[in-house]
Each structure stands twice: as structure tokens, then as C-alpha cells.
C-alpha atoms as a PDB file:
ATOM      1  CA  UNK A   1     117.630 136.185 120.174  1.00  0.00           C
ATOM      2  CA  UNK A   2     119.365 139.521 118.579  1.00  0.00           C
ATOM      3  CA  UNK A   3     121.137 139.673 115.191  1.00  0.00           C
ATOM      4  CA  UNK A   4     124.058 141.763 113.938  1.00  0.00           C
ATOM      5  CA  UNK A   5     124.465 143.177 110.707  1.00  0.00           C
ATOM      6  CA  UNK A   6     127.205 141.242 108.914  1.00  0.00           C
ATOM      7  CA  UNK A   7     126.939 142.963 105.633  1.00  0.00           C
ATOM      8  CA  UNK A   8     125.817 145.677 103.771  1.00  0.00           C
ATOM      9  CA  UNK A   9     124.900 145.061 100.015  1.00  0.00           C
ATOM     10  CA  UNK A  10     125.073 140.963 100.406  1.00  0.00           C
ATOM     11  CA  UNK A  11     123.403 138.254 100.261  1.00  0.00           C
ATOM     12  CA  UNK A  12     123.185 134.601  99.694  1.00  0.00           C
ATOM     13  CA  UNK A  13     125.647 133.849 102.391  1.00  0.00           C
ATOM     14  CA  UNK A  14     127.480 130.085 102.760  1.00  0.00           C
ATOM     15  CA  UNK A  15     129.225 128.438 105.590  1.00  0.00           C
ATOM     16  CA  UNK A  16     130.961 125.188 105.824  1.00  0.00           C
ATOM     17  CA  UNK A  17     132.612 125.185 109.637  1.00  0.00           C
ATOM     18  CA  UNK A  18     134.267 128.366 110.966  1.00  0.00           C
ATOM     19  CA  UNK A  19     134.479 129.294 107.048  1.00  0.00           C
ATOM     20  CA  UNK A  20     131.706 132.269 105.390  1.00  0.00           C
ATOM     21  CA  UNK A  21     131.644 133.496 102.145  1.00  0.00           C
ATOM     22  CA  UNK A  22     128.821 135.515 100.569  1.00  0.00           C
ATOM     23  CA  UNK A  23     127.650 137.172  97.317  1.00  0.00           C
ATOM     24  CA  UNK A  24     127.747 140.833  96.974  1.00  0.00           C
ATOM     25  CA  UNK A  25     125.464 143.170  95.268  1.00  0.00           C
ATOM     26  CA  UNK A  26     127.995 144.449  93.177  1.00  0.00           C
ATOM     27  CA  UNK A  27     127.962 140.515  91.300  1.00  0.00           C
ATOM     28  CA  UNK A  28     131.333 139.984  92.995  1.00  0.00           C
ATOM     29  CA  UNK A  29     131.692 136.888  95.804  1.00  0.00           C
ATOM     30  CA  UNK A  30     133.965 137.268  98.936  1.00  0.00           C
ATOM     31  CA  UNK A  31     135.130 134.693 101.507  1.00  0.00           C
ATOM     32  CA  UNK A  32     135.931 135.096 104.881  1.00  0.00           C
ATOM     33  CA  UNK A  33     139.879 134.553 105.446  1.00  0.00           C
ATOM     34  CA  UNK A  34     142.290 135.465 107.714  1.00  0.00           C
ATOM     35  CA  UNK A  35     140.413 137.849 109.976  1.00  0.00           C
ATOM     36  CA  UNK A  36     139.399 140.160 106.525  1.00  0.00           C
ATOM     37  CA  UNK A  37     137.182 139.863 103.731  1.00  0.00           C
ATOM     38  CA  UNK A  38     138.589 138.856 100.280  1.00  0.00           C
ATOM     39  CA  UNK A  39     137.720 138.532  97.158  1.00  0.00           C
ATOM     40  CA  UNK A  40     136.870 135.569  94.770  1.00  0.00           C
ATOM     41  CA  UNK A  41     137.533 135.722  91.038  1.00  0.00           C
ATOM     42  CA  UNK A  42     133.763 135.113  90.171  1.00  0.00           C
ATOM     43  CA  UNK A  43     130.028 134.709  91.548  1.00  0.00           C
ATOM     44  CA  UNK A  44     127.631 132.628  93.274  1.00  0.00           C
ATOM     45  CA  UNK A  45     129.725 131.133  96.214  1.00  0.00           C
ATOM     46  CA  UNK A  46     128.962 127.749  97.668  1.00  0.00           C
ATOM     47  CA  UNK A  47     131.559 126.487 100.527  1.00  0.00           C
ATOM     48  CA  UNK A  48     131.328 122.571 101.619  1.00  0.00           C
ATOM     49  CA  UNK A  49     134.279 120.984 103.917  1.00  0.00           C
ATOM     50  CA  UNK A  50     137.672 122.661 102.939  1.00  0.00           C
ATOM     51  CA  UNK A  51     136.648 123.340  98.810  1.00  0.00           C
ATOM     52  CA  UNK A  52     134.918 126.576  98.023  1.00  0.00           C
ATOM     53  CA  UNK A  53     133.332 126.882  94.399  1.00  0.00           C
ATOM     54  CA  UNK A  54     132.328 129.640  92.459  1.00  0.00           C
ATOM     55  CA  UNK A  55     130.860 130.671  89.203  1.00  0.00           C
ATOM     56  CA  UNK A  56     132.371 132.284  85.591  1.00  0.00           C
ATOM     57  CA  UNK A  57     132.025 132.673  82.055  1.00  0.00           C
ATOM     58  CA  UNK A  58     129.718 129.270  82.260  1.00  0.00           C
ATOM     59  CA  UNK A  59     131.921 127.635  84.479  1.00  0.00           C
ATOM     60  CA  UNK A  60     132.345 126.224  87.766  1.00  0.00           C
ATOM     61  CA  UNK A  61     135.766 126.181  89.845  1.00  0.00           C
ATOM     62  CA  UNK A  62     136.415 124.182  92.689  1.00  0.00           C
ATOM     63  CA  UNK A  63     139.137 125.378  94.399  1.00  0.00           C
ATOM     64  CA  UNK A  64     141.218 125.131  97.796  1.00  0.00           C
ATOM     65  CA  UNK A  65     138.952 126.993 100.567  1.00  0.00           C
ATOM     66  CA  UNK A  66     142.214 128.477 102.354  1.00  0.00           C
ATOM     67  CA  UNK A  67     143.905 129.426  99.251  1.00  0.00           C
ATOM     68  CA  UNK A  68     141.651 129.975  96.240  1.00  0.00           C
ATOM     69  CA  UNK A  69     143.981 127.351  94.648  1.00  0.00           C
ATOM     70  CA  UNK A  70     141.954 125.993  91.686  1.00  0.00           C
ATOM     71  CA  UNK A  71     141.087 122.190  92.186  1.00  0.00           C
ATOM     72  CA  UNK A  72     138.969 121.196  89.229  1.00  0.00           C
ATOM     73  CA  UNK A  73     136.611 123.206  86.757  1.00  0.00           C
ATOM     74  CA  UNK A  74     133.265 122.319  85.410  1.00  0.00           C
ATOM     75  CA  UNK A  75     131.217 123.037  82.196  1.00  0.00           C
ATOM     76  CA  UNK A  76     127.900 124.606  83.689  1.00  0.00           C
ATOM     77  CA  UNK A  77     126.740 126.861  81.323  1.00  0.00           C
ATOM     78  CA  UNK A  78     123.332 127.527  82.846  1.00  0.00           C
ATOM     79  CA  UNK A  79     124.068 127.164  86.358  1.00  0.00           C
ATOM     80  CA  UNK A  80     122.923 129.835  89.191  1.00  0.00           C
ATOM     81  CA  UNK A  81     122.912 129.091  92.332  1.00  0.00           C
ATOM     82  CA  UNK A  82     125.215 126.164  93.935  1.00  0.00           C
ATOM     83  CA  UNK A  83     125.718 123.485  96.431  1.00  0.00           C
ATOM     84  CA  UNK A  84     128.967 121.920  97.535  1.00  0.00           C
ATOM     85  CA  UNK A  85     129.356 119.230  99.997  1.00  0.00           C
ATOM     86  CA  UNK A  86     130.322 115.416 100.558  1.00  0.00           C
ATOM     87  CA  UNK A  87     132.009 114.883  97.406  1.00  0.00           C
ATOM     88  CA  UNK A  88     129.202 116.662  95.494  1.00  0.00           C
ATOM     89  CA  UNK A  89     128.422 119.788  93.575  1.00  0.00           C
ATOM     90  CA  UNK A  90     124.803 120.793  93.008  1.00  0.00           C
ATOM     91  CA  UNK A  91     123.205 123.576  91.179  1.00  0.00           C
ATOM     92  CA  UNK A  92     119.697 125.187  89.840  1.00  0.00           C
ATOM     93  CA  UNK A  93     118.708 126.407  86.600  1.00  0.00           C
ATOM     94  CA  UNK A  94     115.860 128.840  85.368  1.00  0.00           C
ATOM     95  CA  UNK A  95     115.064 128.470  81.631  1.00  0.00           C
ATOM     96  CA  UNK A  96     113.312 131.399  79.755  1.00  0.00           C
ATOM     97  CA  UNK A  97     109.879 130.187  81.002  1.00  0.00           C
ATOM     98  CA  UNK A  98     110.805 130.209  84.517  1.00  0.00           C
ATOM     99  CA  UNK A  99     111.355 126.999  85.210  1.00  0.00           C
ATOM    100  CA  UNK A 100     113.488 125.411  87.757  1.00  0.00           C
ATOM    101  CA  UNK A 101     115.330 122.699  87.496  1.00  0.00           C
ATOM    102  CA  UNK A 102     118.288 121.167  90.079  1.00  0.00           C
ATOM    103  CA  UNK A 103     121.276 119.111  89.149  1.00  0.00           C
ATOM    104  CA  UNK A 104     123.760 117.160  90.171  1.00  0.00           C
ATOM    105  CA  UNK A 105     127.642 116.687  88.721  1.00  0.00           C
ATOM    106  CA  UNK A 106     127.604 113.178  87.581  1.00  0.00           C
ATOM    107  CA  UNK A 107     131.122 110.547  87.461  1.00  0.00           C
ATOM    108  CA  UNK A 108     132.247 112.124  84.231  1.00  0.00           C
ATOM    109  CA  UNK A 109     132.148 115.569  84.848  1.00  0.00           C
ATOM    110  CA  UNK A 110     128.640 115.613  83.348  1.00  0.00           C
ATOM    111  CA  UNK A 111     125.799 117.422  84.235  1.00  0.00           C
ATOM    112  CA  UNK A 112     122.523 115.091  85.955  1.00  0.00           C
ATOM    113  CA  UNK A 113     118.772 116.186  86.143  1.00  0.00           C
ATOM    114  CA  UNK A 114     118.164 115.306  89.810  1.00  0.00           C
ATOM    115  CA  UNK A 115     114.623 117.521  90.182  1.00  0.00           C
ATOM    116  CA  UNK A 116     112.383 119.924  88.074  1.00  0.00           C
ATOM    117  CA  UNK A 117     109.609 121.676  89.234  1.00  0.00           C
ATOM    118  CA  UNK A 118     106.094 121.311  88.302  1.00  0.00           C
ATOM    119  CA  UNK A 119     104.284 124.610  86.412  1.00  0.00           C
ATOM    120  CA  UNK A 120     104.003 127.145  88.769  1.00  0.00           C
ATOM    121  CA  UNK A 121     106.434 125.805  91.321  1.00  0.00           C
ATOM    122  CA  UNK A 122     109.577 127.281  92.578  1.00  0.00           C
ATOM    123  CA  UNK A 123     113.029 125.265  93.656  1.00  0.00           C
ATOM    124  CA  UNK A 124     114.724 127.077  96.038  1.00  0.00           C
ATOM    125  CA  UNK A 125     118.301 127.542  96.443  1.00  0.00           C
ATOM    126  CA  UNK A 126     120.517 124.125  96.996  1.00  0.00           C
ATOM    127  CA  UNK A 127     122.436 123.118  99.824  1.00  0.00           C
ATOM    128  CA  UNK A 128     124.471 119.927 100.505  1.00  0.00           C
ATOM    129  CA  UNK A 129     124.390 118.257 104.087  1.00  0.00           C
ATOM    130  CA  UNK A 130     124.796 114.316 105.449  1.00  0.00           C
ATOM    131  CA  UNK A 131     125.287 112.981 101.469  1.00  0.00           C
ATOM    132  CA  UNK A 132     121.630 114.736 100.260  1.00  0.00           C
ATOM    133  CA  UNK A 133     120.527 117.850  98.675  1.00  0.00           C
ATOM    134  CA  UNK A 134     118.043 120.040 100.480  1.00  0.00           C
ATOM    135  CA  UNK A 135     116.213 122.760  99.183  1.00  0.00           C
ATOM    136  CA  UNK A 136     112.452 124.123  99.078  1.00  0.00           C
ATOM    137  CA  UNK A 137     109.476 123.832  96.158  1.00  0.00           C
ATOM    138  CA  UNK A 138     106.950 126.509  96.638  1.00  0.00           C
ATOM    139  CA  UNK A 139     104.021 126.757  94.713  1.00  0.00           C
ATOM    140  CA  UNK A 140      99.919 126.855  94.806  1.00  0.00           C
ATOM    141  CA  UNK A 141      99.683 123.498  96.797  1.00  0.00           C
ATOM    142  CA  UNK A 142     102.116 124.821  99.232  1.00  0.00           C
ATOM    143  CA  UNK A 143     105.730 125.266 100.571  1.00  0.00           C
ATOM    144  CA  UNK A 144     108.043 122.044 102.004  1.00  0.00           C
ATOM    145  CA  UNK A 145     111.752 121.880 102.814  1.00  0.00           C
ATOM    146  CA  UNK A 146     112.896 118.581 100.587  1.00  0.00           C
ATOM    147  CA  UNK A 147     115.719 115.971 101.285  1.00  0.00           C
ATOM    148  CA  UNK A 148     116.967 114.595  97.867  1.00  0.00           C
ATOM    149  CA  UNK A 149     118.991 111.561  97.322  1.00  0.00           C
ATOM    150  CA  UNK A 150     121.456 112.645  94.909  1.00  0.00           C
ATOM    151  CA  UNK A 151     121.848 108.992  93.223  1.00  0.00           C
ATOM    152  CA  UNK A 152     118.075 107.992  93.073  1.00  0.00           C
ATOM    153  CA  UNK A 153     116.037 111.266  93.073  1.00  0.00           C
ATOM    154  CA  UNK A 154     113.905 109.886  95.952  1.00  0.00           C
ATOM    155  CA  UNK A 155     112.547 113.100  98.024  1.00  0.00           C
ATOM    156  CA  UNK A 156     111.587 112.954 101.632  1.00  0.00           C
ATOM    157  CA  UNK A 157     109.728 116.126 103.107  1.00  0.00           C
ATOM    158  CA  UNK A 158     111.721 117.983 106.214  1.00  0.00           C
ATOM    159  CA  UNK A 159     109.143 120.076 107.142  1.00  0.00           C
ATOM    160  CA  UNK A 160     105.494 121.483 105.810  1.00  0.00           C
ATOM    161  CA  UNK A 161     103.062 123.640 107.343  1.00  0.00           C
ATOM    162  CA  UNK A 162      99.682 124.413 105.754  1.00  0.00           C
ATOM    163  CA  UNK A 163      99.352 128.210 105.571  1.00  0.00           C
ATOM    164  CA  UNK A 164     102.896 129.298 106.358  1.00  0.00           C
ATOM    165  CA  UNK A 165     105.803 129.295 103.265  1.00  0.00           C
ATOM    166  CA  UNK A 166     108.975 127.376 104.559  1.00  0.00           C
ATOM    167  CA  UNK A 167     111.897 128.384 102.208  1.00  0.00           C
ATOM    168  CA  UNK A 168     115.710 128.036 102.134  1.00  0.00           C
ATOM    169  CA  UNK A 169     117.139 125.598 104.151  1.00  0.00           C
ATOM    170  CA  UNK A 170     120.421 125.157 105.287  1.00  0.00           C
ATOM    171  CA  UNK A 171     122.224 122.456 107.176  1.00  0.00           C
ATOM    172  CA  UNK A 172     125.867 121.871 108.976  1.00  0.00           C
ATOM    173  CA  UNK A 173     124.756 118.251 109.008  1.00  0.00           C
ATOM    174  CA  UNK A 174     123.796 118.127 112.123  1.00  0.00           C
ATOM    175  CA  UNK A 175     120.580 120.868 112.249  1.00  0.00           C
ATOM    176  CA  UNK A 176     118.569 122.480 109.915  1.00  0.00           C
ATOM    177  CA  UNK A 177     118.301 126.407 109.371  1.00  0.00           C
ATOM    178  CA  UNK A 178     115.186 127.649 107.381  1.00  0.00           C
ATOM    179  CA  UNK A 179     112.605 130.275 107.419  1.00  0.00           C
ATOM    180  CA  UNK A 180     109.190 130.457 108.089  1.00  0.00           C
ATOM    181  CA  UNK A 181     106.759 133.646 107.061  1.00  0.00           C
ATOM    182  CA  UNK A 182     103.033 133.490 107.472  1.00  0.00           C
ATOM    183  CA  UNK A 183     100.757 136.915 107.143  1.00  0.00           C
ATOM    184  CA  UNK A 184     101.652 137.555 111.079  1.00  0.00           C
ATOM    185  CA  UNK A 185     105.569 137.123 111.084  1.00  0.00           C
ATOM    186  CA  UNK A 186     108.844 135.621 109.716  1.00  0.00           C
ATOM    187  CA  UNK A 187     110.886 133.310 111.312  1.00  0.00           C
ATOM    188  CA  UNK A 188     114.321 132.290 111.233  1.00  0.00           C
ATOM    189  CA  UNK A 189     114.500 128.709 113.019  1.00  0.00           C
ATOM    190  CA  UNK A 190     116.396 125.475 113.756  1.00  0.00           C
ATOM    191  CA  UNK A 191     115.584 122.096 114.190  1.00  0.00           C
ATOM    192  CA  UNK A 192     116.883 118.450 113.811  1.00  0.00           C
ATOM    193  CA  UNK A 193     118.288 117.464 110.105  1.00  0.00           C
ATOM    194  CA  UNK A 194     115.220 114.935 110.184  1.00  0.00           C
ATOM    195  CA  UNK A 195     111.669 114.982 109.383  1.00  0.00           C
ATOM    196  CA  UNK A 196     109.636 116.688 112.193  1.00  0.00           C
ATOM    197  CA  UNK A 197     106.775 119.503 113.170  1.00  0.00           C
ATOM    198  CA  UNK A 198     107.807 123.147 112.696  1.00  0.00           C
ATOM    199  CA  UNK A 199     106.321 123.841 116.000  1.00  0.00           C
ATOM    200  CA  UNK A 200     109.317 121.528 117.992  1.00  0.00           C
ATOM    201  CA  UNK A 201     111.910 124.107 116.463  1.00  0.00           C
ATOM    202  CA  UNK A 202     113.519 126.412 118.034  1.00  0.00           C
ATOM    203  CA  UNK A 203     112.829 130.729 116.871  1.00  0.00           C
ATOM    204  CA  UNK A 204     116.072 132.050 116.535  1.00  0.00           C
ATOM    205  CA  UNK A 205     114.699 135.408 114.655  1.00  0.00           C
ATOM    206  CA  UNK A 206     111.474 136.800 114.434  1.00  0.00           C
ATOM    207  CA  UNK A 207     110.586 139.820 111.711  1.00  0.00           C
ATOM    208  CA  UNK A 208     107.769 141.361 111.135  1.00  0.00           C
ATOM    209  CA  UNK A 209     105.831 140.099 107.879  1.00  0.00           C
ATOM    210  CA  UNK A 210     106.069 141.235 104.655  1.00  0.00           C
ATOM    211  CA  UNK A 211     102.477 142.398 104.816  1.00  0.00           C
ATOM    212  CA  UNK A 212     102.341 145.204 106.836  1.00  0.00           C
ATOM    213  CA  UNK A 213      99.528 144.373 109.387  1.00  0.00           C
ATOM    214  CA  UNK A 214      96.646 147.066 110.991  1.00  0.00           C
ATOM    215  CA  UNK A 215      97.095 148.671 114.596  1.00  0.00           C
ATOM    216  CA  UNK A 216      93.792 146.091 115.735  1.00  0.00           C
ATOM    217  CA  UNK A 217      91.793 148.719 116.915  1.00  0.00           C
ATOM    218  CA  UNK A 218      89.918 151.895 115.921  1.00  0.00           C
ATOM    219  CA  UNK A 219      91.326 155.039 116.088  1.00  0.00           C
ATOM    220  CA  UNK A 220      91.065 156.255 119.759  1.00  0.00           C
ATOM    221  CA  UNK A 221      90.190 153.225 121.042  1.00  0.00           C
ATOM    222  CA  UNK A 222      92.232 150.228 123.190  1.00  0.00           C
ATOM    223  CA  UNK A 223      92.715 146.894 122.149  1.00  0.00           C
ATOM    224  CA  UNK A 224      90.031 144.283 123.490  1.00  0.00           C
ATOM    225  CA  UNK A 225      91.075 142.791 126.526  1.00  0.00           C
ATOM    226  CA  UNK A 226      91.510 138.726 127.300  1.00  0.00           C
ATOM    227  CA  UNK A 227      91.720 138.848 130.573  1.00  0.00           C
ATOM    228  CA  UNK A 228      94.323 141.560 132.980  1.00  0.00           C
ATOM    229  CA  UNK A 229      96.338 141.811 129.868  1.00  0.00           C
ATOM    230  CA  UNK A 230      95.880 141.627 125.617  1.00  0.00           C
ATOM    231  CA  UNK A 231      97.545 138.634 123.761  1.00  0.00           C
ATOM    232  CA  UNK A 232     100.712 139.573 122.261  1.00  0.00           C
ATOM    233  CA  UNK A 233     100.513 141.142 118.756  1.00  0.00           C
ATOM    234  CA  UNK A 234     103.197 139.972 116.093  1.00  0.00           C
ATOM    235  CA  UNK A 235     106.032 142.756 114.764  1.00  0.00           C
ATOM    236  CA  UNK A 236     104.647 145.641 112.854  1.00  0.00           C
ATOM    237  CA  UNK A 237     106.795 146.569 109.511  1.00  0.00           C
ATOM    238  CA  UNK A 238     107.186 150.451 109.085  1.00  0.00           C
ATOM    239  CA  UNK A 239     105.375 152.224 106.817  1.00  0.00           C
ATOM    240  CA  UNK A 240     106.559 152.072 103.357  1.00  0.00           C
ATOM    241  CA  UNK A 241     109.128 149.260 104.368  1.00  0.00           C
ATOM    242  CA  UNK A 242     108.648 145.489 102.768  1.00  0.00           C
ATOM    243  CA  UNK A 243     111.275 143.081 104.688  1.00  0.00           C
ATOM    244  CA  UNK A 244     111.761 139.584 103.276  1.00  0.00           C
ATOM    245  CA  UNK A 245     114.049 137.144 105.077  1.00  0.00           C
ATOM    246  CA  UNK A 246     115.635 134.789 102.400  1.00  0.00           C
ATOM    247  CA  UNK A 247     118.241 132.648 101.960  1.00  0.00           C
ATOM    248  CA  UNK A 248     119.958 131.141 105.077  1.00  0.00           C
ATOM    249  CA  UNK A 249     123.823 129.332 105.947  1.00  0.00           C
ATOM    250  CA  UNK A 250     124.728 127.498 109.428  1.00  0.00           C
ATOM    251  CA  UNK A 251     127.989 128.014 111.042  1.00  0.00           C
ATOM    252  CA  UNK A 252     128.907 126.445 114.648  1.00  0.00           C
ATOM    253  CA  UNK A 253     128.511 129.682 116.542  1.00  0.00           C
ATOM    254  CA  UNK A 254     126.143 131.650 114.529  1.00  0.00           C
ATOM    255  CA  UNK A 255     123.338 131.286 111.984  1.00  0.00           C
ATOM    256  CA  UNK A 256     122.937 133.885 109.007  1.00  0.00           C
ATOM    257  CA  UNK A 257     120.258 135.068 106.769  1.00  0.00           C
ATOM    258  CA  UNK A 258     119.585 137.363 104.057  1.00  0.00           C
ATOM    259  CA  UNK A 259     117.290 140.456 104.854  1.00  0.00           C
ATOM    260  CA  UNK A 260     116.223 141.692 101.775  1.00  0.00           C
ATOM    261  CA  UNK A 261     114.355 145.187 101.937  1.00  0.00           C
ATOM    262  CA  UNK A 262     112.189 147.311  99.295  1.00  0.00           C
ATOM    263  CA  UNK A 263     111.777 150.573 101.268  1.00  0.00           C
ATOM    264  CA  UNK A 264     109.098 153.460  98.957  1.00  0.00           C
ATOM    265  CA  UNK A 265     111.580 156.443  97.696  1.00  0.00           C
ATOM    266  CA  UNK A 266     114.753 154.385  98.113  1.00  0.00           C
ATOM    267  CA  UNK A 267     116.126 151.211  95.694  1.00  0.00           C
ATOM    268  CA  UNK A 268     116.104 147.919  96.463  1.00  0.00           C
ATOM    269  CA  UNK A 269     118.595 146.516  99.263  1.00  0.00           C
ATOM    270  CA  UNK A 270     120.079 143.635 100.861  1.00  0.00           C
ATOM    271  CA  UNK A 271     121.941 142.521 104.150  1.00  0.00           C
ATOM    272  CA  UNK A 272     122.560 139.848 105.476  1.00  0.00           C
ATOM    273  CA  UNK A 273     122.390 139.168 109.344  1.00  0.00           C
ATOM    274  CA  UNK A 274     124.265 136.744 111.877  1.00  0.00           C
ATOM    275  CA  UNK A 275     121.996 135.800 115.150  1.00  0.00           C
ATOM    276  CA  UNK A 276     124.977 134.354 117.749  1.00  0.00           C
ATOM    277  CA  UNK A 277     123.745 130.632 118.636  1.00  0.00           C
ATOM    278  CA  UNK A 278     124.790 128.865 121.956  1.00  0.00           C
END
């Protein structure tokens, strides 16, 4: 499938129906309203249903996704990223040390330790789909896309590969958006909201790796043959050019993710992408 550029200087984007909102490099979050892009009075968007939330001065608003219309606000001193969704608001910390930690808003307004990762692990960014939390660990055992229960802490694994890093999920309940990089390519895909094989999902996006790979042959030579024709060789990156695909968001017609690009000569970028589904 093609992709689109949605936006220039964005990223993290966050869908929740026909609704999209995003964070822009600038530290300010938009939404998607009314056939134009407006602003939100603070960072870190997270949509879920018909609530939007966002983050300021340590605090988290919930507010009216049409309107902006505060709804409640939150004590989250720490937070970064968020999750909203089925009644629930999520979010992940980073202490000095690096450590990640995700939480849950508990009955009273307070804040719940629902997962921490182990030394040299990284949680990914949270998202909220079917009543669970979903997000990634990465670390030197591995990458797997997690389903949390947000009242017991029980994980179930979505998806794991050996040799390939699975990061950032995202969900519309229904299917699961995430991507998958190895040392030949990167993937955007989507699959079933269930536990399943990487290989039954469906490649909506494919990027060359982050690695920029050799040509396969010597200089002045051709490629070894396997038969009339050689096997297919994965995307080459341009010289000078590291692409990362990162975090993802699921709408009904479309699915989005964040290109993030460090190009030699020029500073750091992002964009974020929409590949048409259906």
C-alpha cells in the first residue's frame, strides 16, 4: 500500500473513530475538527470515544472531544505519554534512571502502578482498546506487544518474534496496528486484537531499515542468480538518511505512523504518515 504525508513536524498521532489529534514538534498538541487543524491548550494528546485528554503544568484534562470543554482534571505530575479509553486513563513515567513505569487512574482520582519494567527494558507508549492497556517492553531478551488487565496487572503477549523488535501498538478495538523492524526492513502491519503469529498479518507499509544495507554484490558485478530471476532484495535507505517508524494510531479508513528521520547535515525530523485502509 502507499502513504501520504499527514504532517510535517508531528508525531505521536491518536485516533478514536473519525477523530485525530497529534503532537507537534513545536511541544504544542492539535486535534482534528471541523475540516481544520486546531489547537489544544497543552501536550501529549490521547483521544478514546468522544473525551480527548491532554497534558499541563503536571496535570491531566479530560475534556469534551468536539469542544475542548474541560470534563475532569487529574494530578499527574510525572506523566508523559497517555492512554484514554473505556472509562480509563493510562500513562508512562521515566524516572532519572530511565526507568519506565505505566499507570493507571484508580476510583479516587489516584494514581495506580499497573507495570514497571525490568533493568534494561523499555515500556512503550500506552494505548487503551476492548477494557486493556496495550503497549510494548523491549529489552535484551527481546521485543512483545503486551495486553494488560488494568484491575489485576495480568499480561498476555499479542505478538513476539525472535530477531525482529515489535513496538507501538495501537488498537480501534477491533485490530491491532504495530510495527515490525528487523536488519532487512520495517513494517507497519495489522492483525486481529488477539494473540497470534506476526506472519498471519497483513503489511500495510514497508520502509527500508534503519541500517542501511550493502548493494549484495561487488562492484561491477551482477547479483547471483536463483533461477531466471534474483530473489527480491528489501528497501535500501539513502545514504546519510536513518528512518525509524514509531509510534502508530488506527482510524476506520486509514492507519498512521510516525516517521522519524536523522538525515547527516540536517537536524532531526518527524512526520507522520496515513496509509488509506479498505
Amino acid at each position: 500500500m502507499t502513504f501520504t504525508l499527514l504532517a510535517a513536524g508531528a508525531y505521536d498521532p491518536t485516533a478514536a473513530g473519525a477523530q485525530l489529534a497529534w503532537q507537534q514538534a513545536d511541544g504544542n498538541a492539535v486535534i482534528l475538527r471541523d475540516g481544520g487543524v486546531q489547537a489544544l491548550p497543552g501536550s501529549h494528546p490521547a483521544l478514546g470515544g468522544d473525551r480527548v485528554a491532554w497534558r499541563t503544568d503536571g496535570q491531566v484534562t479530560i475534556a469534551d472531544a468536539a469542544t475542548s470543554a474541560p470534563l475532569e482534571r487529574h494530578p499527574v505530575p510525572d506523566a508523559g505519554a497517555l492512554a484514554l479509553g473505556d472509562g480509563l486513563l493510562a500513562w508512562r513515567t521515566r524516572d532519572a534512571a530511565g526507568r519506565d513505569r505505566l499507570w493507571v487512574l484508580g476510583p479516587a482520582g489516584e494514581g495506580r502502578l499497573l507495570a514497571e519494567a525490568a533493568p534494561q527494558e523499555e515500556l512503550g507508549r500506552p494505548a487503551i482498546a476492548a477494557g486493556r492497556i496495550l503497549c510494548h517492553v523491549a529489552g535484551p531478551r527481546g521485543s512483545r506487544l503486551l495486553s494488560i488487565d488494568p484491575g489485576t496487572g495480568r499480561r498476555s503477549v499479542l505478538r513476539h518474534e525472535p530477531g525482529a523488535l515489535l513496538s507501538n501498538p495501537a488498537s480501534d478495538g477491533l485490530d491491532l496496528l504495530y510495527v515490525r523492524a528487523t536488519g532487512r526492513d520495517q513494517q507497519l502491519r495489522l492483525g486481529p486484537l488477539s494473540a497470534g503469529a506476526v506472519t498471519g498479518d497483513l503489511r500495510l507499509l514497508v520502509h527500508p531499515s534503519s541500517g542501511r544495507r550493502d548493494a549484495e554484490h561487488e562492484p561491477h558485478r551482477a547479483r547471483h542468480r536463483h533461477g531466471r530471476r534474483p530473489p527480491p532484495l528489501p528497501p535500501r535507505a539513502q545514504p546519510g538518511v536513518v528512518d525509524t517508524l514509531w509510534t502508530t494510531a488506527l482510524a476506520p479508513d486509514a492507519a498512521y505512523v510516525t516517521l522519524l528521520r536523522a538525515q547527516e547535515g540536517y537536524p532531526r525530523t518527524a512526520a507522520i504518515l496515513r496509509v488509506a485502509l479498505g
